[in-house]
Structure formats: structure tokens, C-alpha cells
Protein backbone atom coordinates (compact mmCIF):
# COMPACT_ATOMS: atom_id res chain seq x y z
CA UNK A 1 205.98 50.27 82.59
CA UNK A 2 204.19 48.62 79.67
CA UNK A 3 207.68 49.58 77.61
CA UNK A 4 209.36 47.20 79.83
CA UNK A 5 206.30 44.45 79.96
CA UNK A 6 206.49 44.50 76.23
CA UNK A 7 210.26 44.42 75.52
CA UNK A 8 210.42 41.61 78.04
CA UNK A 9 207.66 39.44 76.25
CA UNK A 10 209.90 40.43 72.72
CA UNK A 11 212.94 39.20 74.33
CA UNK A 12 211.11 35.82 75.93
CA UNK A 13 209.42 35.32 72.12
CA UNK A 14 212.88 35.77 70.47
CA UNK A 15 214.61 33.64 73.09
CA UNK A 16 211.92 31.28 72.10
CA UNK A 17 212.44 31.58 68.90
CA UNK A 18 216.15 30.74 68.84
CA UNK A 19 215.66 27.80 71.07
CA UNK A 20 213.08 26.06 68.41
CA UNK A 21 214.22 24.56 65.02
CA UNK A 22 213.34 26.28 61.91
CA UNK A 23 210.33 24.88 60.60
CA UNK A 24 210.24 26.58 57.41
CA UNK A 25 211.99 25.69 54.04
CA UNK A 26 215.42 26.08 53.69
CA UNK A 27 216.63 27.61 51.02
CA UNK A 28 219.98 27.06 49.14
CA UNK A 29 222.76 29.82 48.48
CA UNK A 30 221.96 29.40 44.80
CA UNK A 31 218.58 30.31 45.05
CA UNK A 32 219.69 33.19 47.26
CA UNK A 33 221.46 34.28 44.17
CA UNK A 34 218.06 33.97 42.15
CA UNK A 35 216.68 35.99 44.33
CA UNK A 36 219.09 38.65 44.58
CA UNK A 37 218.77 38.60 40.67
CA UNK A 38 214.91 39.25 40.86
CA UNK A 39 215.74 42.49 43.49
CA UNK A 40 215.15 45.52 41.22
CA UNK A 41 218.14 47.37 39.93
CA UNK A 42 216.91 50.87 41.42
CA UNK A 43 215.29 52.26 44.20
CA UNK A 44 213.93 55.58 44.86
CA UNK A 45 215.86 56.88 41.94
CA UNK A 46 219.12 55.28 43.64
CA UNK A 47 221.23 52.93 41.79
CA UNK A 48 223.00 49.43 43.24
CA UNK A 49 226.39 48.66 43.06
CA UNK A 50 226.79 44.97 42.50
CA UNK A 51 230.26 44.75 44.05
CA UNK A 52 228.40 45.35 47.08
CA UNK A 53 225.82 42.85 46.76
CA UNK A 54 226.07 39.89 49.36
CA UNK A 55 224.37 36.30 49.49
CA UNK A 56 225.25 34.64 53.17
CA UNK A 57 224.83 31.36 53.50
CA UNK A 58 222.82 29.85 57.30
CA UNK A 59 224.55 30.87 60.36
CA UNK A 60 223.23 29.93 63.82
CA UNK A 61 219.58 30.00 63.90
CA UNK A 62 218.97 32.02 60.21
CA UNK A 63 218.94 30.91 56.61
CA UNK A 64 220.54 32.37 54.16
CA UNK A 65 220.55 36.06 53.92
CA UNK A 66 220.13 38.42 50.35
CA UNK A 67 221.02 42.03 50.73
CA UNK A 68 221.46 45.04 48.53
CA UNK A 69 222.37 48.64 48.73
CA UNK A 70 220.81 51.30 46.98
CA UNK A 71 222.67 54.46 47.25
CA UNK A 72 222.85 58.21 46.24
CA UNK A 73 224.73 60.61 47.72
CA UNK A 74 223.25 60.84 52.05
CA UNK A 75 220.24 58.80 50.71
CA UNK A 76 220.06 54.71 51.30
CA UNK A 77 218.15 52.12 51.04
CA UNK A 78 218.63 48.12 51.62
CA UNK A 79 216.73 45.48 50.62
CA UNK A 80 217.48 42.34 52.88
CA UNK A 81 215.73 38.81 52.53
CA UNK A 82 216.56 36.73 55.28
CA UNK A 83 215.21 32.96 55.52
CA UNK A 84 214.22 31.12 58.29
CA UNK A 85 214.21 35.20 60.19
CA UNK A 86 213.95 34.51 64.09
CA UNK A 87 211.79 37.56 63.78
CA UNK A 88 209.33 36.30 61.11
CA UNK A 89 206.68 34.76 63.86
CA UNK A 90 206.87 38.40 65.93
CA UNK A 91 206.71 39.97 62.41
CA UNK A 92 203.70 38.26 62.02
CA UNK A 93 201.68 38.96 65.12
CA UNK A 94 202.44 42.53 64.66
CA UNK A 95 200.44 42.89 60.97
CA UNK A 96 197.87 40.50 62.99
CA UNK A 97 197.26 43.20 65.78
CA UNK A 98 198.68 46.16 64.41
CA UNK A 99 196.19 49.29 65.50
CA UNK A 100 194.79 47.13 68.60
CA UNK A 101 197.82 47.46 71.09
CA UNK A 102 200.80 48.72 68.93
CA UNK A 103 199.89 52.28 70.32
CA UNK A 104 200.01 53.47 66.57
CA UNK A 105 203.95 52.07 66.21
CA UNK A 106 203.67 50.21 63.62
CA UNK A 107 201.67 50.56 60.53
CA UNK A 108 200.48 47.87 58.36
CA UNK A 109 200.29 48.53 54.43
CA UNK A 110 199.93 46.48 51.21
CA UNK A 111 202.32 45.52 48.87
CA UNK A 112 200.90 43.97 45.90
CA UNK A 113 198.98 41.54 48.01
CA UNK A 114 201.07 41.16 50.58
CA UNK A 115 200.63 42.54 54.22
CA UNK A 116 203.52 44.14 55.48
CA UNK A 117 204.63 46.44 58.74
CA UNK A 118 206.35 49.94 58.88
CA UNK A 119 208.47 50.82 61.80
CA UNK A 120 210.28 54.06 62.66
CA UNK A 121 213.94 53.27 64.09
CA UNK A 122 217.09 54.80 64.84
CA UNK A 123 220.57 53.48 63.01
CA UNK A 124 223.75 52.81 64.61
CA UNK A 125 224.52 56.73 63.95
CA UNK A 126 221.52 57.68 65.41
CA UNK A 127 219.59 59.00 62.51
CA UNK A 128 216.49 57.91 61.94
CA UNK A 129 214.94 55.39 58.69
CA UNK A 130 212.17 53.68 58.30
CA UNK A 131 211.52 50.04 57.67
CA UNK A 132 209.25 47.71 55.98
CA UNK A 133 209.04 44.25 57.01
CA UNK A 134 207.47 41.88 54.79
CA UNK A 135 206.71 37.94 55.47
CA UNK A 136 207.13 35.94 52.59
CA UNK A 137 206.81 32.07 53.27
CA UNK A 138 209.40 31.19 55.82
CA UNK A 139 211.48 34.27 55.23
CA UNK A 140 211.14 38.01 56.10
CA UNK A 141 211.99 41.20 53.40
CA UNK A 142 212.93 44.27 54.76
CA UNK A 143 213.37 47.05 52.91
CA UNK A 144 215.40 50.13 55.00
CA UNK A 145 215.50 53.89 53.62
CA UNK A 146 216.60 57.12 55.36
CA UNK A 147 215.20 60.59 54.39
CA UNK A 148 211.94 58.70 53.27
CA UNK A 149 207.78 58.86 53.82
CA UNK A 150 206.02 55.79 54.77
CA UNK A 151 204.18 56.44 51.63
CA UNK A 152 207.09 56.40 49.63
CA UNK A 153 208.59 53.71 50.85
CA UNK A 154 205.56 51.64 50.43
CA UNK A 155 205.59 52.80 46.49
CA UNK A 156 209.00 51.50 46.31
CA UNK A 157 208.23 48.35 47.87
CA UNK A 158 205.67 47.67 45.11
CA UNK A 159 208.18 47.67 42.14
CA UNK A 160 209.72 44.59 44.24
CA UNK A 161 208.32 41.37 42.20
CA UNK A 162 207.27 39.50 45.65
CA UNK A 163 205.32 36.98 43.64
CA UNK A 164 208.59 35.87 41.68
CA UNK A 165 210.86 35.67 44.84
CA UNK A 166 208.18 33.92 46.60
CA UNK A 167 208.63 31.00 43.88
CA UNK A 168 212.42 30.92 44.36
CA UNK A 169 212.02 30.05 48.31
């Protein structure tokens, strides 16, 4: 019962959400690019393939989107900024409660000043990653691995320079 109370005040917040203007900063596609040029070149011992890398300019109710790969062999991780994230203000009230009436869910950490949330979730194949979801002005970084501790993923999170991409937005 409080499953369903709680996914039906997510859904009315994002509803919300999409309904309202962004009122953070835009950013441009070129200082997507910037910032996809400050996202570090390895993760958990997992290279990038630039090909791959992708800088989407605003659709509907988001801001323009960085993303990465990091891959090696079954392991993955992605590194995502997205501006102007219609998830940024639940984001938010999740670090601000987290341990009160998350039910242990969610775990907030810090990264390098910053406070940001773990989540366990399942992928479209069923297998289960973690993520770390981390505000940054008006935009939201999530960093995605499989086969990875919450510690570890936090570690990896750290060699991110979040003070440098938070000057480029």
C-alpha cells in the first residue's frame, strides 16, 4: 500500500514537473561538448569509445543531454548529464530525506563536496546496476555501472571533475 501511495505522489511530482517551465539555465550544445570533454577517459578500469559518445540537443521538457559509455567485456558503465532533468527537484528531496522515509532505498554519499543518491535498479534485460544521481545546478549526473559496489561506484564518481563541469553549465 505505501508502494502505491508513493509511486502515485512520483508520478503527480513528475507530471508536475513536465507541466512547469524549466527554470534553470539552459545550456548550449557546445557547452555540452565541453562537458563531455571534461568526462574522464576511464572508468573502473574500462575504456570509452568516442564513436559512441553522444551530445543531444533539448527535446520536450529536457536540456541537452551528455552521455558516455565505458565498457569492458559484460562490465558497463555510463555517465549521463542531462540539463534542465524533470527528475532533478525529486532527485533533490530524496538526498534531503534520505534515511527518514526512503525505507533504506536510497543511500546518500559524497562526491567531492557534492551530495549525491545511490539507487539499486533493474535494466531493460533485467539485470541489475546501480546508479548515482548527482544534482549539479540545474542539471542531474548519473553515473550507471553493472557488476559494481556502492562503494566502488562512489570511488569512481570522485575522479569525475564536478567542480569543472559545474562551470561549463
Amino acid at each position: 500500500m505505501k508502494r502505491i501511495l508513493v509511486l502515485i505522489i512520483c508520478f503527480g511530482s513528475f507530471m508536475t514537473l513536465c507541466a512547469q517551465p524549466a527554470k534553470g539555465k539552459k545550456i548550449s550544445e557546445n557547452a555540452g561538448r565541453k562537458v563531455l570533454g571534461l568526462f574522464p577517459a576511464q572508468m573502473n578500469g574500462q575504456g570509452t569509445n568516442s564513436d559512441k559518445d553522444k551530445v543531444f540537443g533539448p527535446q520536450r521538457n529536457i536540456g541537452v543531454t551528455v552521455h558516455r559509455d565505458y565498457t569492458k567485456g559484460s562490465k558497463k558503465m555510463t555517465l549521463t548529464l542531462i540539463n534542465e532533468s524533470p527528475s532533478l527537484a525529486t532527485v533533490n528531496k530524496l538526498i534531503a530525506q534520505a534515511g527518514s522515509s526512503t525505507n533504506g532505498k536510497y543511500q546518500v554519499v559524497d562526491v567531492n563536496g557534492y551530495k549525491a543518491l545511490i539507487q539499486s535498479a533493474n535494466s531493460e534485460s533485467n539485470s541489475l546496476y546501480l546508479e548515482l544521481l548527482l544534482p549539479i545546478k540545474s542539471s542531474l549526473l548519473v553515473l550507471k555501472g553493472n557488476d559494481v559496489t556502492k562503494d566502488k561506484l562512489t570511488n569512481e564518481a570522485r575522479k569525475i571533475n564536478i567542480a569543472k563541469i559545474a562551470e561549463n553549465l
